[in-house]
C-alpha atoms as a PDB file:
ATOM      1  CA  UNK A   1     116.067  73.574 134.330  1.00  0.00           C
ATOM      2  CA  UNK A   2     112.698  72.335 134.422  1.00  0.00           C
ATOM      3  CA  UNK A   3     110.552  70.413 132.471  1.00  0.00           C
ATOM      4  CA  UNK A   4     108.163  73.503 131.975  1.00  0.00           C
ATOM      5  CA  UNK A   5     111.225  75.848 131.329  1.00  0.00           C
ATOM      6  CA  UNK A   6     112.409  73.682 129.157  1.00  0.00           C
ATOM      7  CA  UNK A   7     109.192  73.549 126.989  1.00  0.00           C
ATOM      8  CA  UNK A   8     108.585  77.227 127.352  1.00  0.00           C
ATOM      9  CA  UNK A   9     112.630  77.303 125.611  1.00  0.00           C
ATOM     10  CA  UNK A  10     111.967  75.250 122.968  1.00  0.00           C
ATOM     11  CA  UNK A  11     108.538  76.731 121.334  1.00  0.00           C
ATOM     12  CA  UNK A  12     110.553  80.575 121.903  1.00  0.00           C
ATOM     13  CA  UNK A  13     113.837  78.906 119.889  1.00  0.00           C
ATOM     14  CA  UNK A  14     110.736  77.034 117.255  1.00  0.00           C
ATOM     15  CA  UNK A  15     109.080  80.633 117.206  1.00  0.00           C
ATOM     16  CA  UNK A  16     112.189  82.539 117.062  1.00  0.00           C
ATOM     17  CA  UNK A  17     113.823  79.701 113.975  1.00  0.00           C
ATOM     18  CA  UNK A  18     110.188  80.600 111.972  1.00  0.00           C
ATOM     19  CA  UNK A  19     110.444  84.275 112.563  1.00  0.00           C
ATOM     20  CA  UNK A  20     114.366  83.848 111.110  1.00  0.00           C
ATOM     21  CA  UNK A  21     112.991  82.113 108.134  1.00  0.00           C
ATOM     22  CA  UNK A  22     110.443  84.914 107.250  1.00  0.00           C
ATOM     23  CA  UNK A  23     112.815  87.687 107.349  1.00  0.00           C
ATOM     24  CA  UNK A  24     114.902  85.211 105.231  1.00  0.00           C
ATOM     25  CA  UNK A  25     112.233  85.312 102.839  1.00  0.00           C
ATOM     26  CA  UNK A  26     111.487  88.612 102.483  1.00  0.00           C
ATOM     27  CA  UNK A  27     114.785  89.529 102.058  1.00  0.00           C
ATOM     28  CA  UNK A  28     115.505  87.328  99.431  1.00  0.00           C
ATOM     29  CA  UNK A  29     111.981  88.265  97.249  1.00  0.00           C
ATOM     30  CA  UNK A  30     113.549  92.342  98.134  1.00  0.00           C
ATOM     31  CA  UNK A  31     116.865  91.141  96.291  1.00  0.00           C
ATOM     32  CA  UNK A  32     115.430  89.377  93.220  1.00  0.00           C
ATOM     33  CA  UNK A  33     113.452  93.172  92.919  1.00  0.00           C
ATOM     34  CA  UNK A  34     110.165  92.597  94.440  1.00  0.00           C
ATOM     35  CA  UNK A  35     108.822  95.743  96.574  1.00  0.00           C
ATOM     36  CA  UNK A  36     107.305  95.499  99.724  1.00  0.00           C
ATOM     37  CA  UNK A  37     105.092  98.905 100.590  1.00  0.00           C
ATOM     38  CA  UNK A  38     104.017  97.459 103.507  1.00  0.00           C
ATOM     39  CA  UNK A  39     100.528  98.089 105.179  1.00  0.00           C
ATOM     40  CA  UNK A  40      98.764 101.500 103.420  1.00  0.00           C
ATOM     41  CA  UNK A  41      98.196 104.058 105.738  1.00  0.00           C
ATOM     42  CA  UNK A  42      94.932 105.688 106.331  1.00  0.00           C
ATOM     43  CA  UNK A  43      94.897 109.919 105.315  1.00  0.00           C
ATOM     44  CA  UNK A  44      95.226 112.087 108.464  1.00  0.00           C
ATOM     45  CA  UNK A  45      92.088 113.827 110.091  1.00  0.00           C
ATOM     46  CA  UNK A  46      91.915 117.322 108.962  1.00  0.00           C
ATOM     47  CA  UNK A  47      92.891 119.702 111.968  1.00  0.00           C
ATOM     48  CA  UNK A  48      90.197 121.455 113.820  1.00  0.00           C
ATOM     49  CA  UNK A  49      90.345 124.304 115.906  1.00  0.00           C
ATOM     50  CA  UNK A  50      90.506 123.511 119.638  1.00  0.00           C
ATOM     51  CA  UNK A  51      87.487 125.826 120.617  1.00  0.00           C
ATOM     52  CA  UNK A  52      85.039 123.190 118.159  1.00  0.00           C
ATOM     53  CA  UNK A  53      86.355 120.378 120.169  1.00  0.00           C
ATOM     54  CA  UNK A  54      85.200 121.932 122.893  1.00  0.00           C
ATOM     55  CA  UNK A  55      82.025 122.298 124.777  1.00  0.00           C
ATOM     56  CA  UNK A  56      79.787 125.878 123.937  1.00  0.00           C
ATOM     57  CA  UNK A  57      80.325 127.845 126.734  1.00  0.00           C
ATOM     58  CA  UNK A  58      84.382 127.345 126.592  1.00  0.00           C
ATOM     59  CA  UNK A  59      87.440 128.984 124.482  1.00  0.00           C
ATOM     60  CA  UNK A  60      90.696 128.505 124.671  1.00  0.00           C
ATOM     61  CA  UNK A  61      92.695 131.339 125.587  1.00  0.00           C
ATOM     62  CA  UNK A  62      96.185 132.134 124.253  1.00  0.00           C
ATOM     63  CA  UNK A  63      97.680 130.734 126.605  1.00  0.00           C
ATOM     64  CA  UNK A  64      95.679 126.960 125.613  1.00  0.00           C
ATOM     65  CA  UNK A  65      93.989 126.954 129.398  1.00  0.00           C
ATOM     66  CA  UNK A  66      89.970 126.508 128.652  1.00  0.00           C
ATOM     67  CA  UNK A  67      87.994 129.857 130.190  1.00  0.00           C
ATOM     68  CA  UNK A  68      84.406 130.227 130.433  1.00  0.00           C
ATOM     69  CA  UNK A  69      82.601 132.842 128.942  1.00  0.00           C
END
């Protein structure tokens, strides 16, 4: 192994030993009854109908293929 490889092994095993410690963290604070709700999501976009997404002189046929008028 070479030097390099050998540096590029040791800062994945250092990343990899603080990534082990975090979820060793988190699991504890989860056990003594803490809640994690992780990141909030944002409220979905209302649903338009595909012929306003589309330019003036198109529709959408039943079929969903885009005609011209």
């Amino acid at each position: 192994m070479t030097d390099e490889e050998m540096e590029r092994f040791a800062l994945v095993s250092k990343e990899c030993e603080r990534i082990r410690a975090l979820i060793a963290r988190e699991e504890a604070a989860l056990s003594n009854g803490e809640h994690d709700h992780g990141i909030p999501m944002a409220a979905a976009p209302q649903e338009q109908a595909a012929s306003v997404l589309l330019a003036p002189d198109l529709r959408v046929s039943e079929t969903g293929a885009a005609r011209r008028r």
